[in-house]
Each structure stands twice: as structure tokens, then as C-alpha cells.
C-alpha atoms as a PDB file:
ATOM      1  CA  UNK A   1       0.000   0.000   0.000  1.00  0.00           C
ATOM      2  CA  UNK A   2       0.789   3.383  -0.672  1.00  0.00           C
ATOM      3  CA  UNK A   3      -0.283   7.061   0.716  1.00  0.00           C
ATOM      4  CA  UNK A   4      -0.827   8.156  -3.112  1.00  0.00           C
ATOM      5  CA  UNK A   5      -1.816   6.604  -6.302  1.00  0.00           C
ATOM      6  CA  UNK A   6      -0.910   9.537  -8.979  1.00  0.00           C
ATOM      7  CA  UNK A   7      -2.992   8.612 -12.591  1.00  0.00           C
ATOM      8  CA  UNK A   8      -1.724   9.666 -15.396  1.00  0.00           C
ATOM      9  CA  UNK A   9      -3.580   8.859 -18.806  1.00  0.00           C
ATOM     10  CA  UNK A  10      -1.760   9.054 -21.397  1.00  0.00           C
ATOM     11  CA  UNK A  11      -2.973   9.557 -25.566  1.00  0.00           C
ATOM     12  CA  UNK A  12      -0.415  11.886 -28.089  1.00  0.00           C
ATOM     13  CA  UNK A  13       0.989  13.764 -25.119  1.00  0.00           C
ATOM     14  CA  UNK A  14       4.906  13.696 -26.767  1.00  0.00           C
ATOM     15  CA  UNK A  15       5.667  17.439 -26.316  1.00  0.00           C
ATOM     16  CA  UNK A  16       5.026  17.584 -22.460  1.00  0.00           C
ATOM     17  CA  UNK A  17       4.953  13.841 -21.168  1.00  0.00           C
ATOM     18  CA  UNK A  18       8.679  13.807 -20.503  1.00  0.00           C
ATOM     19  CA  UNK A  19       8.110  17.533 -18.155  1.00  0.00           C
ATOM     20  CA  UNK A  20       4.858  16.014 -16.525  1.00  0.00           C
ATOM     21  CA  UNK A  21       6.445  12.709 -15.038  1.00  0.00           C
ATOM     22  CA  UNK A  22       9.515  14.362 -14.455  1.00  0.00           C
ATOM     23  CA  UNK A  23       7.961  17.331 -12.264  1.00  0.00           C
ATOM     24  CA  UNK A  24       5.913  14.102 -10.450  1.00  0.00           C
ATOM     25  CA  UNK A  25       9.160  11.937  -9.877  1.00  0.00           C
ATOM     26  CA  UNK A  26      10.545  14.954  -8.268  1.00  0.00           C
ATOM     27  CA  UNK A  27       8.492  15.327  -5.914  1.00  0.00           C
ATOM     28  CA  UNK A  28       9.267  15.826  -2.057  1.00  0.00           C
ATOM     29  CA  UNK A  29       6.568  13.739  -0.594  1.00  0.00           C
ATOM     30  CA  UNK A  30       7.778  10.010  -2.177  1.00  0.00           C
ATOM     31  CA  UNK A  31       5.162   7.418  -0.564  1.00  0.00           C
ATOM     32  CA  UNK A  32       3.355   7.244  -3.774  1.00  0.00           C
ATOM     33  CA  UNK A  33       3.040   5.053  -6.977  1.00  0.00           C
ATOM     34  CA  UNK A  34       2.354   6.483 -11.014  1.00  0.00           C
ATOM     35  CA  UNK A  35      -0.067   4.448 -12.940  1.00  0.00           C
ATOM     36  CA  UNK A  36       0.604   5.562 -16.299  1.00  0.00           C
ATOM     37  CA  UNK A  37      -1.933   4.497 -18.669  1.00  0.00           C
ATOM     38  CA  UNK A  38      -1.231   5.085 -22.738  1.00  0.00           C
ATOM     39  CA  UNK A  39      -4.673   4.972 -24.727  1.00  0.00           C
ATOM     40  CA  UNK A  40      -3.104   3.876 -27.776  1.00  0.00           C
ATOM     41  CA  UNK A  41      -0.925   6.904 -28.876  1.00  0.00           C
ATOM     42  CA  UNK A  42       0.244   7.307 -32.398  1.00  0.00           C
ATOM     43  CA  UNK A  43       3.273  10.007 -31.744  1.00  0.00           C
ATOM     44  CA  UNK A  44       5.871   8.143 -29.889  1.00  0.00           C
ATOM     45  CA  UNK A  45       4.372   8.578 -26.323  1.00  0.00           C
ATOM     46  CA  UNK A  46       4.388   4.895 -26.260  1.00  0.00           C
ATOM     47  CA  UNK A  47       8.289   5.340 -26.038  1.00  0.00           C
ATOM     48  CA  UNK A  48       8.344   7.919 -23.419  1.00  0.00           C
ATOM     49  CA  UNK A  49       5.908   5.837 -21.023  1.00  0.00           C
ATOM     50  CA  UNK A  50       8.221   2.812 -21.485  1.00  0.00           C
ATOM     51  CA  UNK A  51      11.653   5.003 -21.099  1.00  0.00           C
ATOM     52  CA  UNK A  52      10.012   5.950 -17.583  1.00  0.00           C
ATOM     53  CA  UNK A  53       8.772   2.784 -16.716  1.00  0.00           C
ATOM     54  CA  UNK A  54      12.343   1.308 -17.096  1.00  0.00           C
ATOM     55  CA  UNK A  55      13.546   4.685 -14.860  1.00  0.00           C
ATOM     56  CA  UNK A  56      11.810   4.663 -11.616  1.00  0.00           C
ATOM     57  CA  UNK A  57      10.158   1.373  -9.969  1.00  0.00           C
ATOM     58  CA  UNK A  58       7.053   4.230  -8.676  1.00  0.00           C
ATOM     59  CA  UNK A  59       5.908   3.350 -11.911  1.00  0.00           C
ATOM     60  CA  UNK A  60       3.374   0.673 -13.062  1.00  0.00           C
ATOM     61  CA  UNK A  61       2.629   1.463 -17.182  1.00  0.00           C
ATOM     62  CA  UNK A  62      -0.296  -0.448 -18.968  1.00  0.00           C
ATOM     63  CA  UNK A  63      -0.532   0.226 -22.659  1.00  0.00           C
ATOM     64  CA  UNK A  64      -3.488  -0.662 -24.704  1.00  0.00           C
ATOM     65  CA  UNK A  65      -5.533  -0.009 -27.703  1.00  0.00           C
ATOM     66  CA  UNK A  66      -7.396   3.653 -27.961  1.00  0.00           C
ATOM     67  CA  UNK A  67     -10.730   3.147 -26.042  1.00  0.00           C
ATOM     68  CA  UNK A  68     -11.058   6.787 -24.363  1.00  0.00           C
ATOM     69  CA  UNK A  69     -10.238   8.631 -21.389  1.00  0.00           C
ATOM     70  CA  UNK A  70     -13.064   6.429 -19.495  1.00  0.00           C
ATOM     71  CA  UNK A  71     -11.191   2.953 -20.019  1.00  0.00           C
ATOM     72  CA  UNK A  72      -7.966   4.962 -19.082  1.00  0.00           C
ATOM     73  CA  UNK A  73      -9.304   6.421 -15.845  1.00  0.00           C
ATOM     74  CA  UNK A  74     -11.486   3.022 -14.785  1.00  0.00           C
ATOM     75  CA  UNK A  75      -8.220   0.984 -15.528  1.00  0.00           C
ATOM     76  CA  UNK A  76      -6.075   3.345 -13.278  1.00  0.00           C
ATOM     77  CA  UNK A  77      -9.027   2.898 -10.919  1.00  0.00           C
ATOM     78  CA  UNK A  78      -9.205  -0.732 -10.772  1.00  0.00           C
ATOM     79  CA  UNK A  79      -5.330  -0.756 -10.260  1.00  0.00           C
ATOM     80  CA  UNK A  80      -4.798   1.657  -7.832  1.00  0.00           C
ATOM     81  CA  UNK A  81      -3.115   0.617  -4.557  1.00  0.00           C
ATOM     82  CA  UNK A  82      -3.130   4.307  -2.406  1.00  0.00           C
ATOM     83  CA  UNK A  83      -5.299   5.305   0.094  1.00  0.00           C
ATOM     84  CA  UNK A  84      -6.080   8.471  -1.809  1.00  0.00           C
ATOM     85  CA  UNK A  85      -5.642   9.235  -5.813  1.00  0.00           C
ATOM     86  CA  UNK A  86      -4.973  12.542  -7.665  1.00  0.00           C
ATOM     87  CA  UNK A  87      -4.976  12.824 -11.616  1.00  0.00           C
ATOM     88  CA  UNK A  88      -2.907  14.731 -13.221  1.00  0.00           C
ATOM     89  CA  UNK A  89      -3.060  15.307 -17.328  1.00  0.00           C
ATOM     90  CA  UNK A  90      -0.147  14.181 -19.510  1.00  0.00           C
ATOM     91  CA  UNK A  91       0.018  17.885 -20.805  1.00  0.00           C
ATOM     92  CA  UNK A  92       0.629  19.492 -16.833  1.00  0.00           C
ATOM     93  CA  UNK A  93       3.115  19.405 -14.582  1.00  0.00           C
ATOM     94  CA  UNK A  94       2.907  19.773 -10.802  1.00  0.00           C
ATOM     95  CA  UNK A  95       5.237  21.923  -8.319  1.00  0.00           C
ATOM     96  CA  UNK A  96       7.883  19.729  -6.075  1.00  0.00           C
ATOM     97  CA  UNK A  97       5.583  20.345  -3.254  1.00  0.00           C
ATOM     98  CA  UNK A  98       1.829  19.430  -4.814  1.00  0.00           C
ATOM     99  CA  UNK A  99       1.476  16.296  -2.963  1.00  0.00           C
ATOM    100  CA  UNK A 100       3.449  17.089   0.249  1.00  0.00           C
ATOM    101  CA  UNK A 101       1.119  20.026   0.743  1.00  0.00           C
ATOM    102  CA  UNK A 102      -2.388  17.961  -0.442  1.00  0.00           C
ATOM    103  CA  UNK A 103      -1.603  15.141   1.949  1.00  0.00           C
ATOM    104  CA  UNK A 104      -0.510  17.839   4.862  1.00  0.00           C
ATOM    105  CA  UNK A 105      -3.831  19.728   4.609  1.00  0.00           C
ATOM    106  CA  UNK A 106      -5.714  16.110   3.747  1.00  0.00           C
ATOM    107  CA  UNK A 107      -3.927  15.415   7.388  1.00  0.00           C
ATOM    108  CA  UNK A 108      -5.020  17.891   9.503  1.00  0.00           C
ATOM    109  CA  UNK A 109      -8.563  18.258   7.952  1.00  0.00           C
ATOM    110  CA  UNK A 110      -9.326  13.873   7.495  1.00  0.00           C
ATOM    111  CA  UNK A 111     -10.840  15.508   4.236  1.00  0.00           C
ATOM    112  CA  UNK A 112     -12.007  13.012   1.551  1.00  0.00           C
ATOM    113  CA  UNK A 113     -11.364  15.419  -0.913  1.00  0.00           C
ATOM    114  CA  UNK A 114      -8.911  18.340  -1.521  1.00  0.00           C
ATOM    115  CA  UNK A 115      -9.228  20.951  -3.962  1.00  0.00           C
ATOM    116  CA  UNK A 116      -6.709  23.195  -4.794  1.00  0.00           C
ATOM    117  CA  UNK A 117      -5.934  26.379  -7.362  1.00  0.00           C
ATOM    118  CA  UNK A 118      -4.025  26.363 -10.417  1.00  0.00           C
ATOM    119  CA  UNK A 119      -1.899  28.102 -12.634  1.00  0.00           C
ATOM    120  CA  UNK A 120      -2.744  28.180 -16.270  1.00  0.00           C
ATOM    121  CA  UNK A 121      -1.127  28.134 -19.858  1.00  0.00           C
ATOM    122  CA  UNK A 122      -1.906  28.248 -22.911  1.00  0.00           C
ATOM    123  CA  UNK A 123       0.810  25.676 -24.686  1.00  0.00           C
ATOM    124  CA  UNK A 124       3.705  27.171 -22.950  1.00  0.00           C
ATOM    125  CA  UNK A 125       2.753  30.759 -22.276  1.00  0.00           C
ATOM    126  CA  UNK A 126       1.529  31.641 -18.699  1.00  0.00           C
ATOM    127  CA  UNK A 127      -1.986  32.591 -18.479  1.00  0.00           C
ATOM    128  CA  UNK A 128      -3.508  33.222 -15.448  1.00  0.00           C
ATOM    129  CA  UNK A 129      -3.079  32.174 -11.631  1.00  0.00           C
ATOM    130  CA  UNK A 130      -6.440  30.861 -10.196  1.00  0.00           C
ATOM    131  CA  UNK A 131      -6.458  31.441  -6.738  1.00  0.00           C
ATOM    132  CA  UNK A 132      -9.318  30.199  -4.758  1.00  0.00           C
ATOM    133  CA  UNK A 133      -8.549  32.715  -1.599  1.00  0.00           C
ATOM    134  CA  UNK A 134     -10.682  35.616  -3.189  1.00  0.00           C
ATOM    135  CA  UNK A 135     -14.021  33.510  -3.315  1.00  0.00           C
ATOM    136  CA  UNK A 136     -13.479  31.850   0.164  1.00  0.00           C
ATOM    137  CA  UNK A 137     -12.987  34.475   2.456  1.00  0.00           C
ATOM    138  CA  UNK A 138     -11.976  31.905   5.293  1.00  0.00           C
ATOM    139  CA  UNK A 139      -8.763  31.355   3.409  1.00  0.00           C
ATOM    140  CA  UNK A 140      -7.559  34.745   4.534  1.00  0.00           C
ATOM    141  CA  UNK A 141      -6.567  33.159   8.047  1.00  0.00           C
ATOM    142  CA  UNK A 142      -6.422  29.766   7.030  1.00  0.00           C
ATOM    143  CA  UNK A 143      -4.642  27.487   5.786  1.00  0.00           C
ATOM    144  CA  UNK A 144      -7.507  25.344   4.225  1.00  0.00           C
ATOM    145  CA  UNK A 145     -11.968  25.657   5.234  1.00  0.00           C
ATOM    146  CA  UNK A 146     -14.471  23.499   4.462  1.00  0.00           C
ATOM    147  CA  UNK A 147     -16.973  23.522   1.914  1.00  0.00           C
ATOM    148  CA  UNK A 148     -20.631  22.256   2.074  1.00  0.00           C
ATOM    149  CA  UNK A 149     -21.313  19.603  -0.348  1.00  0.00           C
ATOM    150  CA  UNK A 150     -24.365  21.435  -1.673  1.00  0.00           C
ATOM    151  CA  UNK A 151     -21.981  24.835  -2.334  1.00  0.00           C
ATOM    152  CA  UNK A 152     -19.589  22.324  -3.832  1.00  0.00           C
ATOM    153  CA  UNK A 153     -22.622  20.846  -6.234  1.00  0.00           C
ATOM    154  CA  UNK A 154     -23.297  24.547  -6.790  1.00  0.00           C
ATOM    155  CA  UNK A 155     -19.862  25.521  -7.981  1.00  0.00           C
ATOM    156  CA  UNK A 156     -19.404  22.325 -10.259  1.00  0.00           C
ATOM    157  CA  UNK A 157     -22.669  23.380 -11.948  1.00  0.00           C
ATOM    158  CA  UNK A 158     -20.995  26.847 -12.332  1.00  0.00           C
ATOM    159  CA  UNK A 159     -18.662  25.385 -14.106  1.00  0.00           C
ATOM    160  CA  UNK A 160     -15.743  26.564 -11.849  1.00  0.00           C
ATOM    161  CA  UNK A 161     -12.845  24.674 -12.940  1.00  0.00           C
ATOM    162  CA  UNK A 162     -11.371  23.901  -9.691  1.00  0.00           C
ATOM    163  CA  UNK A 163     -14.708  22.207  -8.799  1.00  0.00           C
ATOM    164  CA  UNK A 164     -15.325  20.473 -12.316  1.00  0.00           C
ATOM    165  CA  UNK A 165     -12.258  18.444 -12.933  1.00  0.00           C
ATOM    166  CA  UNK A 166     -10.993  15.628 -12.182  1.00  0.00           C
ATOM    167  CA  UNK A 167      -7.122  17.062 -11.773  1.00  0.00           C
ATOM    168  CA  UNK A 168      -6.165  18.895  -8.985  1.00  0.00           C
ATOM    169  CA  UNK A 169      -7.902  17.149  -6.326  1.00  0.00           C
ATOM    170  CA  UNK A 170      -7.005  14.661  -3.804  1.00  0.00           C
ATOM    171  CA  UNK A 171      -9.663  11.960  -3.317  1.00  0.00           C
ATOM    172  CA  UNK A 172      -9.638   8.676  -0.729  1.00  0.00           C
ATOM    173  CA  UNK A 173     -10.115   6.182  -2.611  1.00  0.00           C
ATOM    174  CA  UNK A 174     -13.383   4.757  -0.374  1.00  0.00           C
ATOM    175  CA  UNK A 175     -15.136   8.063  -1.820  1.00  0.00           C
ATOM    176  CA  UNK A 176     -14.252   6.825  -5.277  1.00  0.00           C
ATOM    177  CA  UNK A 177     -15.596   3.226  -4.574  1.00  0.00           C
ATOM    178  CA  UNK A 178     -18.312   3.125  -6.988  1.00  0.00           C
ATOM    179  CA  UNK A 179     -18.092   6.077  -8.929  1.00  0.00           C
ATOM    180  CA  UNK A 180     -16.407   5.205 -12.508  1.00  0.00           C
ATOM    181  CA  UNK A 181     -16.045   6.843 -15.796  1.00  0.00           C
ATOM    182  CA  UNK A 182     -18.958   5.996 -17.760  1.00  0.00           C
ATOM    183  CA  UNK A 183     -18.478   5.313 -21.588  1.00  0.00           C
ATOM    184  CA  UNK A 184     -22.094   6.770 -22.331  1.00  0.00           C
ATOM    185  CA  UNK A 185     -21.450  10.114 -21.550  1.00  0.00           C
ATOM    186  CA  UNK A 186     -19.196  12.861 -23.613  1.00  0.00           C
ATOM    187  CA  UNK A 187     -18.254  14.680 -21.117  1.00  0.00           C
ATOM    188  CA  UNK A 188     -16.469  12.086 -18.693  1.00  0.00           C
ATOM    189  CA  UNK A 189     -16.368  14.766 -15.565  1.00  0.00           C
ATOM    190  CA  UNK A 190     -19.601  16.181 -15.547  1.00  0.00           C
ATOM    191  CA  UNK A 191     -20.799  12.518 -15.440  1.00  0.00           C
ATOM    192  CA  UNK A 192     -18.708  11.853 -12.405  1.00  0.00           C
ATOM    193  CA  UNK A 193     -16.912  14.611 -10.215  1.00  0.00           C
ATOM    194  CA  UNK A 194     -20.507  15.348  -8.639  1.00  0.00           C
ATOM    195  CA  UNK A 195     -20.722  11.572  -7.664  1.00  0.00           C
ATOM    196  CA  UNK A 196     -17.716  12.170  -5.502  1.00  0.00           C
ATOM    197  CA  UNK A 197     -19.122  15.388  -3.981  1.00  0.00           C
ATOM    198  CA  UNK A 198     -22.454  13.524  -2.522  1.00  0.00           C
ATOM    199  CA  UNK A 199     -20.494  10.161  -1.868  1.00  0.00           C
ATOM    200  CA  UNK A 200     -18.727  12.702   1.221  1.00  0.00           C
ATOM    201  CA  UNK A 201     -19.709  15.055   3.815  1.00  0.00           C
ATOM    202  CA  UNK A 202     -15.890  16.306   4.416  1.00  0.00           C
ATOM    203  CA  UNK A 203     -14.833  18.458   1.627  1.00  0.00           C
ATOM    204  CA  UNK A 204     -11.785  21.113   1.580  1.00  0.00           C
ATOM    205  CA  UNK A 205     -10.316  23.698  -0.383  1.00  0.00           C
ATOM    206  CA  UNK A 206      -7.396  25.633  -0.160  1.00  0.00           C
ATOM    207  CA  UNK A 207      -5.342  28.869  -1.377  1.00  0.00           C
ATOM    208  CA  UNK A 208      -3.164  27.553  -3.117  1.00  0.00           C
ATOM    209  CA  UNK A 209      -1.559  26.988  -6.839  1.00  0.00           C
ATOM    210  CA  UNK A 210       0.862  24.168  -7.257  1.00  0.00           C
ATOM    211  CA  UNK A 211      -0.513  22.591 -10.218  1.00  0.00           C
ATOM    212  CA  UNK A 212       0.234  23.518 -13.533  1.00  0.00           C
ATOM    213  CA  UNK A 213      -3.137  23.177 -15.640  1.00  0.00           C
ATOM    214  CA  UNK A 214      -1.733  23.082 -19.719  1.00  0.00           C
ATOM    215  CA  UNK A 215      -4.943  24.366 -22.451  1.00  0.00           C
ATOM    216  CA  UNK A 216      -4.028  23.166 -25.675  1.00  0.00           C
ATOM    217  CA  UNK A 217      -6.410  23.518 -28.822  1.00  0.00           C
ATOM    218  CA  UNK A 218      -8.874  25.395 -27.058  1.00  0.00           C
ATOM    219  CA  UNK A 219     -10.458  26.492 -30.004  1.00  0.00           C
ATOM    220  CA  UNK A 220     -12.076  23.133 -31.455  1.00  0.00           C
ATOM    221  CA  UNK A 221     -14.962  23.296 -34.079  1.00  0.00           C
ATOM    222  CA  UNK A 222     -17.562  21.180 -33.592  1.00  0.00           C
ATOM    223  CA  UNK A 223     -20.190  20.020 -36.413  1.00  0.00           C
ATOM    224  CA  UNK A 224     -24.047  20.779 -35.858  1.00  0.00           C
ATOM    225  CA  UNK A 225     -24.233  17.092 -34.764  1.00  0.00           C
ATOM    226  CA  UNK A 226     -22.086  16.972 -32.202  1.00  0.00           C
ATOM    227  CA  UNK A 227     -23.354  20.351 -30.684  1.00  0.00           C
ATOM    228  CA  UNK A 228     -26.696  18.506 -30.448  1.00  0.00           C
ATOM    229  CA  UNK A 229     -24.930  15.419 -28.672  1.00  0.00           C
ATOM    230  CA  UNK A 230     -23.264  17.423 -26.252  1.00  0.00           C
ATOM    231  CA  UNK A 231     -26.753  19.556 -24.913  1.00  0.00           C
ATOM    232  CA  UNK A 232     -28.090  16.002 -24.679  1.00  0.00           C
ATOM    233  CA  UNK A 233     -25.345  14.574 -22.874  1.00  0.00           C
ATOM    234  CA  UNK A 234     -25.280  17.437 -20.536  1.00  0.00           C
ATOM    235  CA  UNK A 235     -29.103  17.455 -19.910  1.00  0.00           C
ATOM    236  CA  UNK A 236     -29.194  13.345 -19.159  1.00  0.00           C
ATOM    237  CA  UNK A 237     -26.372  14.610 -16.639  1.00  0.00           C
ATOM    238  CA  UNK A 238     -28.400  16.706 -14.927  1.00  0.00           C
ATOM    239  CA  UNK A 239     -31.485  14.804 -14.976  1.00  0.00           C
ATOM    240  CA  UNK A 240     -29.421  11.272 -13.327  1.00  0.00           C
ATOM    241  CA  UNK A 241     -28.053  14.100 -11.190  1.00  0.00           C
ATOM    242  CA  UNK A 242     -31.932  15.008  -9.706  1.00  0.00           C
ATOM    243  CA  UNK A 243     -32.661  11.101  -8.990  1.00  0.00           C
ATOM    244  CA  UNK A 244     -29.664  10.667  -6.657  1.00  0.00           C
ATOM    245  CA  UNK A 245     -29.177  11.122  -2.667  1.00  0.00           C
ATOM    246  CA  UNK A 246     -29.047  14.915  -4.024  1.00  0.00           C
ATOM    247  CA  UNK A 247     -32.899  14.794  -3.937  1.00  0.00           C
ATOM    248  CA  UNK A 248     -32.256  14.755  -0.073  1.00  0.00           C
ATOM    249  CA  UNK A 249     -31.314  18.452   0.371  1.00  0.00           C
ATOM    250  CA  UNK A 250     -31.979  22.009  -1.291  1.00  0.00           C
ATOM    251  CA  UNK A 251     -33.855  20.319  -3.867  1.00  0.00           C
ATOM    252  CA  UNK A 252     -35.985  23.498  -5.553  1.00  0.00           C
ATOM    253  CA  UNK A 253     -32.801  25.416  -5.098  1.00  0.00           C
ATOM    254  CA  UNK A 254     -30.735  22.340  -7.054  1.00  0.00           C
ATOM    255  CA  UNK A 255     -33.366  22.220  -9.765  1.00  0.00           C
ATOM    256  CA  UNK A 256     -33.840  26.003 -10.515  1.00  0.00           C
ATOM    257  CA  UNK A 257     -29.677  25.661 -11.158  1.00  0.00           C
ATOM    258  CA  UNK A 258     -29.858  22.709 -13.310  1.00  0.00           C
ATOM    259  CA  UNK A 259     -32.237  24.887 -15.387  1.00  0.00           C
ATOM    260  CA  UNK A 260     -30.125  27.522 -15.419  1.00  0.00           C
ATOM    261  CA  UNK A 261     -26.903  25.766 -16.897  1.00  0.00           C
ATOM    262  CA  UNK A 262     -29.142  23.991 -19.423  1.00  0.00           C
ATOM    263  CA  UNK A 263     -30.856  27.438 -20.463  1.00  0.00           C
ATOM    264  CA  UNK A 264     -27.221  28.656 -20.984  1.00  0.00           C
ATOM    265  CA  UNK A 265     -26.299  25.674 -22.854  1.00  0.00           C
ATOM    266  CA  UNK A 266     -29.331  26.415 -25.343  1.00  0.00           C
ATOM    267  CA  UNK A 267     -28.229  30.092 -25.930  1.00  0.00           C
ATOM    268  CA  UNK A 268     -24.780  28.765 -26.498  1.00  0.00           C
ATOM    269  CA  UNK A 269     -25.830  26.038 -28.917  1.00  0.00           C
ATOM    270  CA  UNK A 270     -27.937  28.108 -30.719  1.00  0.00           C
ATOM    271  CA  UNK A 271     -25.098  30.691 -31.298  1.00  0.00           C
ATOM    272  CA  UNK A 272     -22.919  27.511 -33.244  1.00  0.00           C
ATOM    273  CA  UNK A 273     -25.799  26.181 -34.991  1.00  0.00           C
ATOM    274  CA  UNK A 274     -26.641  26.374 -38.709  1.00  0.00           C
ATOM    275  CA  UNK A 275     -29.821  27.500 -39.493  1.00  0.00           C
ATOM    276  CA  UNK A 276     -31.296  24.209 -40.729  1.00  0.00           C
ATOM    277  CA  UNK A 277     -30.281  22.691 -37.156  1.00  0.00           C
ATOM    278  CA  UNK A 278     -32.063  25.127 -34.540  1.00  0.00           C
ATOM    279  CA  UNK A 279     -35.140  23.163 -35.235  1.00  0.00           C
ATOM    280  CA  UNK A 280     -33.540  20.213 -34.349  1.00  0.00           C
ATOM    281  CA  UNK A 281     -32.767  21.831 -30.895  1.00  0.00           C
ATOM    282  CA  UNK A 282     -36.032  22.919 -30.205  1.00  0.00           C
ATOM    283  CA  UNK A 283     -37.017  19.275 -30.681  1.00  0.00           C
ATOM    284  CA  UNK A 284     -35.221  17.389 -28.979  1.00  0.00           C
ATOM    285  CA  UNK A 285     -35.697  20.102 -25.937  1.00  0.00           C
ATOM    286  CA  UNK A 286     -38.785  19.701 -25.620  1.00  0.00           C
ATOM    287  CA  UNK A 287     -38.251  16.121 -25.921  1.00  0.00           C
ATOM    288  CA  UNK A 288     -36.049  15.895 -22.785  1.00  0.00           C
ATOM    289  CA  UNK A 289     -38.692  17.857 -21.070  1.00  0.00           C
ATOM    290  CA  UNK A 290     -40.950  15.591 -21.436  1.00  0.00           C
END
């Protein structure tokens, strides 16, 4: 057993792989293990898992064919010997510190899940540090506070990215029991991070930024058909979302902010959609109302 399972899946990562497992192998808290997972890569990231497989006995690398991020993550899952696991993308990197300072606050709070802040970039130029001190005014005088699991709900729904991620986190492993990456769903997170937030009454955040959060072809166009997929994916989300434990707290309050988000997502979609498709929309909205 170790402390930390660290997973890292892994699909045409070449450019950054090498400075993400280095920045992890670095680290100064060392009771942890690497599951490095690659999903079938096609530009030699095969050769860079295998390079650091051979390197440092902390790491356990599976390869296999290109399934998606959900295989990846459930593999990783299934494998996992630490008490707690954090993700971390093939495209970031994480300070020397990261897990020294998630399992010190994990310590002193017996949190089941950590969140921290970030810092940004976009390929290799720094963006933007995102601090979580300004919106939790506890963290002024503290080190780390606690956070409700309803606010928690309420800030994944937001869409805050500290909250809607899987990276950047520190979860025990009995909160993850259960709660797997489903293949049905587009948008693997959204399907799952909420899961973890109801599976736990002991949630904590902190102020500050140690991970290294990479955005890389931001800017992807999607066709009029996969627009449509993605409001329907997000809407069954929030639907399986209302027949959970969630139904036992703030539930008008829940439900007027899963209409929200979706009444955003319609504005949005109709903004990308061709003319001929709106209708299509409109159907299949009032289809999922029903």
C-alpha cells in the first residue's frame, strides 16, 4: 500500500509527457506510486511511457488499444493501490511540493477530498493564476476551510474549474468506490466529479496553486451534430443528477440551477448552430422535457 496513487492517462501527449512525469518523480513527498496508462498513442508517447517505466520502480505502465479517457481512468481505478488518488493530465506538470502540501492539509482536515488552485497556460505561455482565496474568504486566516457539499454541487454546476475536474484534487479512494467513468457520456467529468461530492460530507479547499493546468487547442470546431450530442449529454447529466441522494437536500434550489446551466447551454448552442439545425434543438428540448 501506498499514501498516493498519482494517474496519469496518457494519448499523443509527446511534447510535455517527458516535463509532466519528471515534475511528479521529483516530488518531495515520495510514498506514492504512477499508474501511467497510454490509450493507444500514435506520436511516440508509447516510447516515453516505457523510457520511464524502465527509470523509476514508482511506476506501473499499462498500454493498450485507444478506447477513451473512461477505459484509461477506470483501468487506473481498478489498479490503484493508495489510500487516496490525484490525476494529473499528460500535458501538466505539478510543483515539487503538490502532494506534500495535499496530503498535509488532507492530514489535519481527514478531508475526503482536496481541492486546490491552479496556474494556467496556454501551450507554454503563462496565463492566469487561479487562486481560490478571493471567493473563500476563510482562506484569509487559514490554511484550508471546508466547503458544504451542496456549495460544492453549486460551484461544479458553475462550471468553476477547480470544482469540475478531475485534476487537482485529492480523493480517498473509499469516496471513489463506486463512482467510474462511464463510456455513455461525452463529457467524462460532468458525469462523475458530482458523484464524488455527494459520496462525502468532508470536503476542503485551499489557497493555493501548485498545479500547472496546460490548455491546448482550445479552439475546437464542432459540427451541428455533435453540438446537439453534447446539450443532450449534458441534460441526461443533470437529470441522473436530480434522482440521486441529491434529492435529499436544497432540492428546488438544485433544480432552478440545473435549469439555469441547461438554459445557458441552449443560448450557447444556438449561437454555433446552422440554421437548418435550430429546429432540431427545439425538438429534442422539448423532448427531454418531457
Amino acid at each position: 500500500m501506498v499514501k498516493v496513487s498519482i494517474g496519469v492517462p496518457v494519448y499523443n501527449a509527446n511534447e510535455y509527457l517527458r516535463e509532466c512525469l519528471d515534475s511528479i518523480l521529483n516530488q518531495t513527498f515520495q510514498d506514492f506510486e504512477v499508474l501511467l496508462v497510454d490509450d493507444g498513442s500514435t506520436d511516440g508517447s508509447y516510447n516515453i511511457c516505457y523510457e520511464y517505466d524502465q527509470k523509476s520502480d514508482k511506476i506501473r505502465y499499462y498500454h493498450q488499444n485507444h478506447t477513451g479517457i473512461d477505459d484509461t481512468r477506470n483501468l487506473i481505478l481498478r489498479e490503484a493501490d493508495g489510500d487516496f488518488i490525484t490525476w494529473i493530465e499528460a500535458t501538466d506538470s505539478v510543483e515539487p511540493d503538490y502532494l506534500q502540501h495535499l496530503v498535509d492539509i488532507q492530514n489535519k482536515s481527514n478531508a475526503d477530498i482536496v481541492i486546490s488552485g491552479f496556474k494556467e497556460y496556454r501551450e507554454r505561455e503563462f496565463s492566469q493564476s487561479v487562486n481560490l482565496k478571493p471567493y473563500f474568504e476563510e482562506l484569509e486566516d487559514n490554511e484550508y476551510t471546508n466547503v458544504d457539499k451542496y456549495r460544492a454541487l453549486v460551484l461544479f454546476l458553475s462550471h468553476w474549474t477547480a470544482f469540475f475536474y478531475s485534476w487537482g484534487k485529492l480523493v480517498s479512494m473509499r469516496t471513489h468506490l463506486g463512482v467510474m467513468y462511464p463510456k455513455e457520456f461525452i463529457n467524462k467529468d460532468m458525469a462523475t466529479t458530482y458523484k464524488l461530492y455527494l459520496h462525502t460530507k468532508n470536503i476542503v479547499v485551499d489557497g493555493e496553486e501548485l498545479y500547472n493546468h496546460r490548455i491546448i487547442d482550445e479552439r475546437v470546431t464542432l459540427g451541428d451534430r455533435d453540438i446537439l450530442a453534447d446539450y443532450e449529454d449534458k441534460q441526461r447529466v443533470l437529470d441522473e443528477m436530480m434522482i440521486t441522494e441529491i434529492m435529499n437536500f436544497n432540492v428546488a434550489a438544485v433544480r432552478d440551477l440545473c435549469s439555469q446551466v441547461m438554459n445557458n447551454e441552449y443560448n450557447a448552442a444556438m449561437e454555433k448552430f446552422s440554421e437548418s439545425w435550430k429546429p432540431k434543438l427545439d425538438k429534442l428540448r422539448s423532448e427531454l422535457a418531457n
